[in-house]
N, C-alpha and C. Protein backbone atom coordinates (compact mmCIF):
# COMPACT_ATOMS: atom_id res chain seq x y z
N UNK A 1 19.88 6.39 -25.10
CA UNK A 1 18.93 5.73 -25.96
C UNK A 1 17.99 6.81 -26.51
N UNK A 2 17.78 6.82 -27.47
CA UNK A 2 16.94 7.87 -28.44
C UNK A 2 15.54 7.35 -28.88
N UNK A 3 14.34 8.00 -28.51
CA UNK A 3 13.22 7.37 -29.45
C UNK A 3 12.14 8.74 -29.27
N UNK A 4 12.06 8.83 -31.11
CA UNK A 4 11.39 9.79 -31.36
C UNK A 4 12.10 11.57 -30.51
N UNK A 5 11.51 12.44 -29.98
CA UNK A 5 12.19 13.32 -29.92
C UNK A 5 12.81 13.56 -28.85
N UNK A 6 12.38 12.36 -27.30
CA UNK A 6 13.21 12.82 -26.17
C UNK A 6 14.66 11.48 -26.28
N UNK A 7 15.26 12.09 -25.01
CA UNK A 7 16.33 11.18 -24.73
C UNK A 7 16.16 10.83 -23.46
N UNK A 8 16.07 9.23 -23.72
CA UNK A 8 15.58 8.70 -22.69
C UNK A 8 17.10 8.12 -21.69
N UNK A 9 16.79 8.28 -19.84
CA UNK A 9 17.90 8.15 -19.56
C UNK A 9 17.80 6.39 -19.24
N UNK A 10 18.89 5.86 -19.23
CA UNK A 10 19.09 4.95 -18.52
C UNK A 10 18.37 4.68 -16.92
N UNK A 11 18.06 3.56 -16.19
CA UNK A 11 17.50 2.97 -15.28
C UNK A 11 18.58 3.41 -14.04
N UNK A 12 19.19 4.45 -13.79
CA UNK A 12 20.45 4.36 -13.25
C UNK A 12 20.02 5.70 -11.60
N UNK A 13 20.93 5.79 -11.00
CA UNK A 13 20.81 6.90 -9.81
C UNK A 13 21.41 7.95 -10.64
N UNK A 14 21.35 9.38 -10.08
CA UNK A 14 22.00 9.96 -10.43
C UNK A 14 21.00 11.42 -10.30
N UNK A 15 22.04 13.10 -10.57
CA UNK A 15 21.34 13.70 -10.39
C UNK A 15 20.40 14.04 -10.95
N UNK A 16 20.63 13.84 -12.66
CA UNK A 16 19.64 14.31 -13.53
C UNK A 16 18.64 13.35 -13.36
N UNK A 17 18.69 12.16 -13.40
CA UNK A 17 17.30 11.23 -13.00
C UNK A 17 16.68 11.65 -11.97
N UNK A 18 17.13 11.93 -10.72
CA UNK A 18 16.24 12.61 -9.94
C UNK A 18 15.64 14.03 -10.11
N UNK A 19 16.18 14.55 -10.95
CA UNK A 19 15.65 16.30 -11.65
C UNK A 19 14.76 15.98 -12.38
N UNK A 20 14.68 15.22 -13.51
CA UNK A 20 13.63 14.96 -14.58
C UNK A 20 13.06 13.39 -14.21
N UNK A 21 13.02 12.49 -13.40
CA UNK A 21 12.15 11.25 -13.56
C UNK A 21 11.57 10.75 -14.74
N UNK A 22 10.54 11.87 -14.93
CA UNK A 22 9.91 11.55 -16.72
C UNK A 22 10.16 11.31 -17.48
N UNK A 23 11.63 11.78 -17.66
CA UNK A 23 12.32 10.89 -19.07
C UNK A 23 12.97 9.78 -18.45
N UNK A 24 13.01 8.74 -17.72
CA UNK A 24 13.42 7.61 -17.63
C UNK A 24 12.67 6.58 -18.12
N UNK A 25 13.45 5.70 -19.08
CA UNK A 25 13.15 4.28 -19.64
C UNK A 25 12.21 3.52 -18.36
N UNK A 26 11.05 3.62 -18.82
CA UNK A 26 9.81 2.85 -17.85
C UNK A 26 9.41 1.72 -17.82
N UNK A 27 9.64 1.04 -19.02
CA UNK A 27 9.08 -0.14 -19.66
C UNK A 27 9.79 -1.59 -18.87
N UNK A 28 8.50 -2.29 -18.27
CA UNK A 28 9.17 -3.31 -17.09
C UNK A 28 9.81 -2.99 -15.95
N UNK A 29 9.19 -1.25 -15.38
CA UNK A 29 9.83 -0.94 -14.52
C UNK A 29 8.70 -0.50 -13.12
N UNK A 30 7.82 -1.56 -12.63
CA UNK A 30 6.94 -0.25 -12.08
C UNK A 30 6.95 0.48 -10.91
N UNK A 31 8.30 0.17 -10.71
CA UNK A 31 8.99 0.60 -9.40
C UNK A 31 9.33 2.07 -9.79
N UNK A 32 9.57 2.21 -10.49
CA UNK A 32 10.08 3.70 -11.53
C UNK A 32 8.97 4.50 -11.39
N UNK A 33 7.50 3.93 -12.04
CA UNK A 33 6.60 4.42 -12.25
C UNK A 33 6.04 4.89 -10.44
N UNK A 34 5.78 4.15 -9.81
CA UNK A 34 5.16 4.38 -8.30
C UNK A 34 6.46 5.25 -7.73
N UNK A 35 7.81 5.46 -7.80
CA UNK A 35 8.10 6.08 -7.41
C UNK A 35 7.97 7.69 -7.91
N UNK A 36 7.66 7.89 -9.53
CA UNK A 36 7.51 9.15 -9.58
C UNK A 36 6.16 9.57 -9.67
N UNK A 37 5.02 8.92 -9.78
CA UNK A 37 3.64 8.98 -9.07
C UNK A 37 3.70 9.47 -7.53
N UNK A 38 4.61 8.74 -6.74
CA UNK A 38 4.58 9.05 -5.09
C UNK A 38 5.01 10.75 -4.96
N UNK A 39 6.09 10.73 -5.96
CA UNK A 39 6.63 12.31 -6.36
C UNK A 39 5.44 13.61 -6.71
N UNK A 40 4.92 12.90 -7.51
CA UNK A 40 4.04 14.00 -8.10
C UNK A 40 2.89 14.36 -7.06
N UNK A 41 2.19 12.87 -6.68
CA UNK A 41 1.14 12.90 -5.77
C UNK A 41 1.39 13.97 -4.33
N UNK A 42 2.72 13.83 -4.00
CA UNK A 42 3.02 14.59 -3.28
C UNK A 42 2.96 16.13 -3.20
N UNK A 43 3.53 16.54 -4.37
CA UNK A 43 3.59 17.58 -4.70
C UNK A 43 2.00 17.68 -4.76
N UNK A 44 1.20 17.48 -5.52
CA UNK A 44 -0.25 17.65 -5.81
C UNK A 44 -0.77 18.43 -4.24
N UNK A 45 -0.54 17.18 -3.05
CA UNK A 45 -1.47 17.43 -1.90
C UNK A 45 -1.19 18.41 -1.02
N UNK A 46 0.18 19.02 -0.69
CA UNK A 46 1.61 19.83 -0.89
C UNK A 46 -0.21 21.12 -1.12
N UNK A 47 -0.16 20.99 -2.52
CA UNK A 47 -0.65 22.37 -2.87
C UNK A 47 -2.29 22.34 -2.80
N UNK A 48 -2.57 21.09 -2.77
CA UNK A 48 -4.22 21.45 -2.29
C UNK A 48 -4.44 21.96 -0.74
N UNK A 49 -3.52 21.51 0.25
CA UNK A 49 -3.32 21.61 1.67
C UNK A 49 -3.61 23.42 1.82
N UNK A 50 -2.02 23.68 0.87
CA UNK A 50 -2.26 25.00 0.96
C UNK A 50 -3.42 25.97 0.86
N UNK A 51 -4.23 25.77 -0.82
CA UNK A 51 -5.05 25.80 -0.84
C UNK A 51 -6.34 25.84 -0.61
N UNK A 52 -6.55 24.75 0.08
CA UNK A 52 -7.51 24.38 1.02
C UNK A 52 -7.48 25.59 2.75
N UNK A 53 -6.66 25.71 2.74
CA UNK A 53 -6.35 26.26 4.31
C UNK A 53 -7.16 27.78 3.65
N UNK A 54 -6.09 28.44 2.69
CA UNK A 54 -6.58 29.86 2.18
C UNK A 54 -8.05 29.66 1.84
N UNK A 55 -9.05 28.72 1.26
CA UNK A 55 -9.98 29.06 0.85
C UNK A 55 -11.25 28.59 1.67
N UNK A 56 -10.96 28.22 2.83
CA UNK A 56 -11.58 27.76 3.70
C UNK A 56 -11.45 28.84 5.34
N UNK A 57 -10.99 29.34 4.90
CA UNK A 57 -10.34 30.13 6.13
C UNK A 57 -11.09 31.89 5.66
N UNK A 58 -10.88 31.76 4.20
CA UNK A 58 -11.92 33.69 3.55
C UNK A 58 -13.01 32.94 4.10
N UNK A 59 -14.02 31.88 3.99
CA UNK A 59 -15.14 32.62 4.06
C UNK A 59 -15.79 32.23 5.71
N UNK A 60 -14.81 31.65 6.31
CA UNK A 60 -15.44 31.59 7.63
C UNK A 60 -14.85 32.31 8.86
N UNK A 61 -14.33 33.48 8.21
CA UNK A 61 -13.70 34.88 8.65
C UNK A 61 -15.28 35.98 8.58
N UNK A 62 -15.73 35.76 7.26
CA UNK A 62 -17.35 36.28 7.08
C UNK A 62 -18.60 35.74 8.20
N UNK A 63 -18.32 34.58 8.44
CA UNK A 63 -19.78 34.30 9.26
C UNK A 63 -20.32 33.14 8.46
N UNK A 64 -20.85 32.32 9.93
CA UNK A 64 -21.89 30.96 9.24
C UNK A 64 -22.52 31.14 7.87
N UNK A 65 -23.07 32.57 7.48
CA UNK A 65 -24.12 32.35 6.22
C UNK A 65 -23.23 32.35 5.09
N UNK A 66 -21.79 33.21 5.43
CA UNK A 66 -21.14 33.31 3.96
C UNK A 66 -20.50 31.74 3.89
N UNK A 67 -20.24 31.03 4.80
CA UNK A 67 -19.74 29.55 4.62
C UNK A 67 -20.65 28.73 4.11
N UNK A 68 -21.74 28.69 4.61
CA UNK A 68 -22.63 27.97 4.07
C UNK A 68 -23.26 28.44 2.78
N UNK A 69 -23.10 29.53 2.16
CA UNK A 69 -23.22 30.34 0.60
C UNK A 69 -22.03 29.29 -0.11
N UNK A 70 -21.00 29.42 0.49
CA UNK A 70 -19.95 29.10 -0.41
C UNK A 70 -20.00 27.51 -0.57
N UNK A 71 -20.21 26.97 0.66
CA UNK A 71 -20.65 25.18 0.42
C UNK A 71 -21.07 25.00 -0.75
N UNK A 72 -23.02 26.09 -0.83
CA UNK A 72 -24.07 25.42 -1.67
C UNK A 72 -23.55 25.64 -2.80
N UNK A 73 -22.37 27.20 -3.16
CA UNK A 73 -22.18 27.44 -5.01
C UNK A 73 -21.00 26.44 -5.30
N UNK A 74 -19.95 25.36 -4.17
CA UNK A 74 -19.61 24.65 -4.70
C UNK A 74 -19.94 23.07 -5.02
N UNK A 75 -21.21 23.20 -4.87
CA UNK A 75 -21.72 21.75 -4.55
C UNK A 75 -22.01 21.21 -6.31
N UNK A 76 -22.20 20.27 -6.80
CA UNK A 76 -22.06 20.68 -8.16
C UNK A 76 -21.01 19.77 -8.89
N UNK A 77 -21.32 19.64 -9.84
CA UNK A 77 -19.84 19.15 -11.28
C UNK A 77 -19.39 20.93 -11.28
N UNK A 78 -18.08 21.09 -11.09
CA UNK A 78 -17.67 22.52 -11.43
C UNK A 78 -15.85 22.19 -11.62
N UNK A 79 -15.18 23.10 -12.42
CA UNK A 79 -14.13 23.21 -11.95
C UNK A 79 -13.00 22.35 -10.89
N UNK A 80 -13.94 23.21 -9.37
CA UNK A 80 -13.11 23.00 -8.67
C UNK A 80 -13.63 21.57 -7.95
N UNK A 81 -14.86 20.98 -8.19
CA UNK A 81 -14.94 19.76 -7.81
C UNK A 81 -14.04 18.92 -8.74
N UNK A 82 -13.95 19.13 -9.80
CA UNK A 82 -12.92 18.58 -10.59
C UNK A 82 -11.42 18.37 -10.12
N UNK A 83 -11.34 19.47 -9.57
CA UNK A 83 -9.79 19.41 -8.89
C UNK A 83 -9.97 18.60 -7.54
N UNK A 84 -10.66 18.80 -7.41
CA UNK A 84 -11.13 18.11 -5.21
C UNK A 84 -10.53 16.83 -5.45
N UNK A 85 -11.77 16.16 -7.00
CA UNK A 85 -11.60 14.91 -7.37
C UNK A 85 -10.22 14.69 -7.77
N UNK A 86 -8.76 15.28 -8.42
CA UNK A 86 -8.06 14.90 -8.79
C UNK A 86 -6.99 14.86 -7.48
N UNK A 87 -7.43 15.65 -6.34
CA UNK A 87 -6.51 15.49 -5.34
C UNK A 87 -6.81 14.69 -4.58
N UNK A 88 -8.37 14.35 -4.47
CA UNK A 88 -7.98 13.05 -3.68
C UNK A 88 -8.03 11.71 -4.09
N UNK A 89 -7.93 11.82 -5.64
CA UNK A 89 -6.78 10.32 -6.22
C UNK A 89 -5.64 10.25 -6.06
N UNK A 90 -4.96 11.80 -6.48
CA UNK A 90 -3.51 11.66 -5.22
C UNK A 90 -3.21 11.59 -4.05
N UNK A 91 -4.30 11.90 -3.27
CA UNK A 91 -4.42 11.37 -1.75
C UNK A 91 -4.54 9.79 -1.14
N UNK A 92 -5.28 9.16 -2.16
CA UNK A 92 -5.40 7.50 -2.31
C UNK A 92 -4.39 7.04 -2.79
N UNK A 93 -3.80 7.18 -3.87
CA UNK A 93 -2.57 6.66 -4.20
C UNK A 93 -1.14 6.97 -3.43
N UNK A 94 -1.10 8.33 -3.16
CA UNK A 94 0.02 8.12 -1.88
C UNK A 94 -0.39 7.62 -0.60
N UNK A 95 -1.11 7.69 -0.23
CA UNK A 95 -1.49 6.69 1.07
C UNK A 95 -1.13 5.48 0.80
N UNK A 96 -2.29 4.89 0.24
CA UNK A 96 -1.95 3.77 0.00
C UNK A 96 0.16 3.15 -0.71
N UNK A 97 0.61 3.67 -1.57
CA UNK A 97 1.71 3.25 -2.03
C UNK A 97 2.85 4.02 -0.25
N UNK A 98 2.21 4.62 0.41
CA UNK A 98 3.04 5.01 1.65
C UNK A 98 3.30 3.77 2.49
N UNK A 99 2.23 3.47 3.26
CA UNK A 99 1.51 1.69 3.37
C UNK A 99 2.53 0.49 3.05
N UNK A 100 2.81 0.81 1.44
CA UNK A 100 3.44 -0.68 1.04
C UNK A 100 4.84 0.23 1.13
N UNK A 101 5.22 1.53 0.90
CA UNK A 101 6.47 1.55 1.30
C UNK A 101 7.05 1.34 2.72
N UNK A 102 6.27 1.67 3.45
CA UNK A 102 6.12 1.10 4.63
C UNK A 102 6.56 -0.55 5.24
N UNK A 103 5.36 -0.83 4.54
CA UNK A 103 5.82 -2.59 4.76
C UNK A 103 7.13 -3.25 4.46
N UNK A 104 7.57 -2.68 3.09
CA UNK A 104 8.53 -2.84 2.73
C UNK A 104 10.07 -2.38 3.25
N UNK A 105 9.99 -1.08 3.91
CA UNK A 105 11.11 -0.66 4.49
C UNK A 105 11.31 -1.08 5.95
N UNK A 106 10.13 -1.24 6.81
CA UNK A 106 9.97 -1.70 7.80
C UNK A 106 9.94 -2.90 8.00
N UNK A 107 9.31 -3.75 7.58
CA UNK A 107 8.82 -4.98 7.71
C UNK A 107 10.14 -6.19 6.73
N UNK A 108 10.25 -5.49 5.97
CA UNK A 108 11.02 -6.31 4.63
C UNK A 108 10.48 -7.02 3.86
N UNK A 109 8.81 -6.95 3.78
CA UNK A 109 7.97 -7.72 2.89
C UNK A 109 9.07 -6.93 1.49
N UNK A 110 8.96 -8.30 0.96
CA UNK A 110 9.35 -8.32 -0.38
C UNK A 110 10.73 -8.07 -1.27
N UNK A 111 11.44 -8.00 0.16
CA UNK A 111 12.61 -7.42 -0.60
C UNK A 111 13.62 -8.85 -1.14
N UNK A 112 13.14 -9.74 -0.58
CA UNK A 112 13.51 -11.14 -1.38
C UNK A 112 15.18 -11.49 -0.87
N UNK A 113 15.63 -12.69 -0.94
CA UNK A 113 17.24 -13.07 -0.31
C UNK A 113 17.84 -12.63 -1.28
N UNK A 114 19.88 -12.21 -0.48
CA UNK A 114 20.52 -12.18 -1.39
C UNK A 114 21.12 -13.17 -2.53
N UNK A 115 21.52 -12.82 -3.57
CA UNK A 115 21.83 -13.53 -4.68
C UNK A 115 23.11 -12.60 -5.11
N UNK A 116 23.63 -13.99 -5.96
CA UNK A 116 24.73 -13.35 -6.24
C UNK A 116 25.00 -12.69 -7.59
N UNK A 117 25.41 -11.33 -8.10
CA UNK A 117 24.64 -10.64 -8.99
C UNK A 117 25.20 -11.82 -10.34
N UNK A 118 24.55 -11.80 -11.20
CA UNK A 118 24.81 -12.54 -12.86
C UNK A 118 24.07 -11.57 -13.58
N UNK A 119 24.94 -11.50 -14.85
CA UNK A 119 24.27 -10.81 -15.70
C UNK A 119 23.72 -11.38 -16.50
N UNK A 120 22.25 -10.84 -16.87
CA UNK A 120 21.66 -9.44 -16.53
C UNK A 120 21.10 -9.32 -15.08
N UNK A 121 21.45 -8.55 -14.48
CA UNK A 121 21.36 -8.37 -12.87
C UNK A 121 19.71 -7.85 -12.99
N UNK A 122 18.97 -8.78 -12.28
CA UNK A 122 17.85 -8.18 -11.75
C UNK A 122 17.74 -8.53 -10.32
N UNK A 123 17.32 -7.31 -9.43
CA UNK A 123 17.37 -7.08 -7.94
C UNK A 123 16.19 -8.70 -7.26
N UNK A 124 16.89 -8.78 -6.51
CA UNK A 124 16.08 -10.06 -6.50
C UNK A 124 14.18 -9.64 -5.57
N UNK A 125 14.45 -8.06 -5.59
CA UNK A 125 13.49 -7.13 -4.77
C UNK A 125 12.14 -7.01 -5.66
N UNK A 126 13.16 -7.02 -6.80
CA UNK A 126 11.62 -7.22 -8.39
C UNK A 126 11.64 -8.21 -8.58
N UNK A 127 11.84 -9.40 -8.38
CA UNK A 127 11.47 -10.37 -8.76
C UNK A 127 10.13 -10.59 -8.67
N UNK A 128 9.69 -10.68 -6.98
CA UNK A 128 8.08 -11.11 -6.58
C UNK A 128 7.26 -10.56 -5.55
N UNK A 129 7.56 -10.36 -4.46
CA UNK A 129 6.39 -10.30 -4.24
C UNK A 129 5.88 -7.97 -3.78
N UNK A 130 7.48 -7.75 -3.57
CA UNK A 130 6.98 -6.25 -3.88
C UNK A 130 6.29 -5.65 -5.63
N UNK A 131 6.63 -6.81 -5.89
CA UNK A 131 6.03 -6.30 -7.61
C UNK A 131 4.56 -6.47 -7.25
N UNK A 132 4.19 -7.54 -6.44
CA UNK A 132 3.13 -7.27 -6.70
C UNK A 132 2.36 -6.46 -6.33
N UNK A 133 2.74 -5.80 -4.68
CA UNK A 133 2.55 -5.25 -3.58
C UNK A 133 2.00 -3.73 -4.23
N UNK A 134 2.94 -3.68 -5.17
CA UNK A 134 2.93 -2.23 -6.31
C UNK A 134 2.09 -2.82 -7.32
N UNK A 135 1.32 -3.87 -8.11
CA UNK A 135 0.21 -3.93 -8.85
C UNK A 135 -1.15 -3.51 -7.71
N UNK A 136 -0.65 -4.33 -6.95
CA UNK A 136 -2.26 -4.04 -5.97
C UNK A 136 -2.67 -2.85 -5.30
N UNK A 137 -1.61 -2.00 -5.38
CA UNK A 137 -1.39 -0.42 -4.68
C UNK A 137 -1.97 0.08 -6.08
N UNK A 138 -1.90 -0.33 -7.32
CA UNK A 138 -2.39 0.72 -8.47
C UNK A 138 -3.50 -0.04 -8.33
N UNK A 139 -4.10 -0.96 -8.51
CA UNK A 139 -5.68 -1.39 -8.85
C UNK A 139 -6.26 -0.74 -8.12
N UNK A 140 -6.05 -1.16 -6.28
CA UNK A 140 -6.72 -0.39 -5.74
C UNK A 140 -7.11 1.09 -5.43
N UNK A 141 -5.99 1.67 -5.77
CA UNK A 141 -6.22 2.93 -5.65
C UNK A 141 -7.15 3.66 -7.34
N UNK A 142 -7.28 3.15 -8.65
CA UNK A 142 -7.63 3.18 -9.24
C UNK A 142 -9.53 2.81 -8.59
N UNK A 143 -9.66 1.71 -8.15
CA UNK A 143 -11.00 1.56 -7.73
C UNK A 143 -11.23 2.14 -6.59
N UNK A 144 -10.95 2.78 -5.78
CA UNK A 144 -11.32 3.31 -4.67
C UNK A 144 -11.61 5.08 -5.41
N UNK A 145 -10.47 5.77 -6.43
CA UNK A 145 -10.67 6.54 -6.70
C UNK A 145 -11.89 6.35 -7.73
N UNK A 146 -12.13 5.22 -8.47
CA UNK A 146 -13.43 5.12 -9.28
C UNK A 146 -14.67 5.48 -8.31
N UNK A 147 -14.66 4.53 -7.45
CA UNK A 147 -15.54 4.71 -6.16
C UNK A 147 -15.82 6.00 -5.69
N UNK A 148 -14.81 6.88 -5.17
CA UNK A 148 -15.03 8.08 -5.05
C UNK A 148 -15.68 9.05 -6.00
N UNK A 149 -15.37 8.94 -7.51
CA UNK A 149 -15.47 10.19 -8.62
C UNK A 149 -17.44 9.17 -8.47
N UNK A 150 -17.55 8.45 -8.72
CA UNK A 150 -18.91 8.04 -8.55
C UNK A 150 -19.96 8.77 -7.42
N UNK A 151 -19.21 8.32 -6.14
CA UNK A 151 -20.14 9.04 -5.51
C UNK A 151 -20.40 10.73 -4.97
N UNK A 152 -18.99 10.99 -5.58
CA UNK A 152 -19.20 12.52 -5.91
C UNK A 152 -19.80 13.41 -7.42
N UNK A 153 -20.08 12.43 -8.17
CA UNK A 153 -20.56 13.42 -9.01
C UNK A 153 -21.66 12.65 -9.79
N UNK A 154 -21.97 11.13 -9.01
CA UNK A 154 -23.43 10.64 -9.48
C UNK A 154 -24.41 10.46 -8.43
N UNK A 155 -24.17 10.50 -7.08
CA UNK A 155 -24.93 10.31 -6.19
C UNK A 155 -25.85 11.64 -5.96
């Protein structure tokens, strides 16, 4: 399927869908979407971890005063509070969407009875109630991360 300049793949398994995600047909899909959010988010925390270890680790190799120097020059709207803030919306959103994958793989919330396929085959798993399980995993994590960017950079 073609629109505008990419080529979008089909809803399907396969290797290139798992190489590129991003170009997959999204629309009515938000199982698609939370799964390559869970992807990315991952990757994100993946590299703040790292991050975090190296830049937390120089200055309290120096001594209490150079740690506490480095606290006060990052305290602040800066840069890297900017980034703090963007990793731990990926920290809220994979948690949380971990949670309902959780429930779901464990528990079997939502994965709904079998049916017998008719076309157009929809999984009887999207039908209800994991769809929703995945609206309420984005609201909330949207307001909790609102919540957060608030009290980090208006309080």
């Amino acid at each position: 399927m073609e629109r505008g300049r990419f080529r979008f793949l089909e809803n399907r398994l396969g290797i290139i869908a798992s190489l590129y995600p991003w170009v997959i047909d999204i629309r009515g899909n938000p199982e698609r979407i939370a799964f390559t959010l869970h992807r990315i988010t991952g990757i994100i925390l993946v590299g703040f971890v790292a991050i975090h270890i190296v830049s937390t680790n120089t200055p309290a190799r120096a001594g209490w005063e150079a740690w506490v120097e480095e606290v006060q020059r990052l305290s602040g709207v800066n840069p890297i509070s900017v980034l703090f803030f963007i990793a731990m919306g990926a920290f809220v959103f994979h948690s949380l969407n971990g949670i309902r994958l959780l429930l779901v793989e464990l528990l079997a919330l939502g994965i709904g009875r079998p049916e017998k396929p008719k076309p157009p085959y929809i999984p009887p798993s999207l039908k209800g109630y994991q769809r929703t399980l995945i609206y309420i995993v984005f609201i909330l994590s949207l307001v909790i991360w609102a919540l957060m960017g608030y009290v980090m950079f208006l309080t």
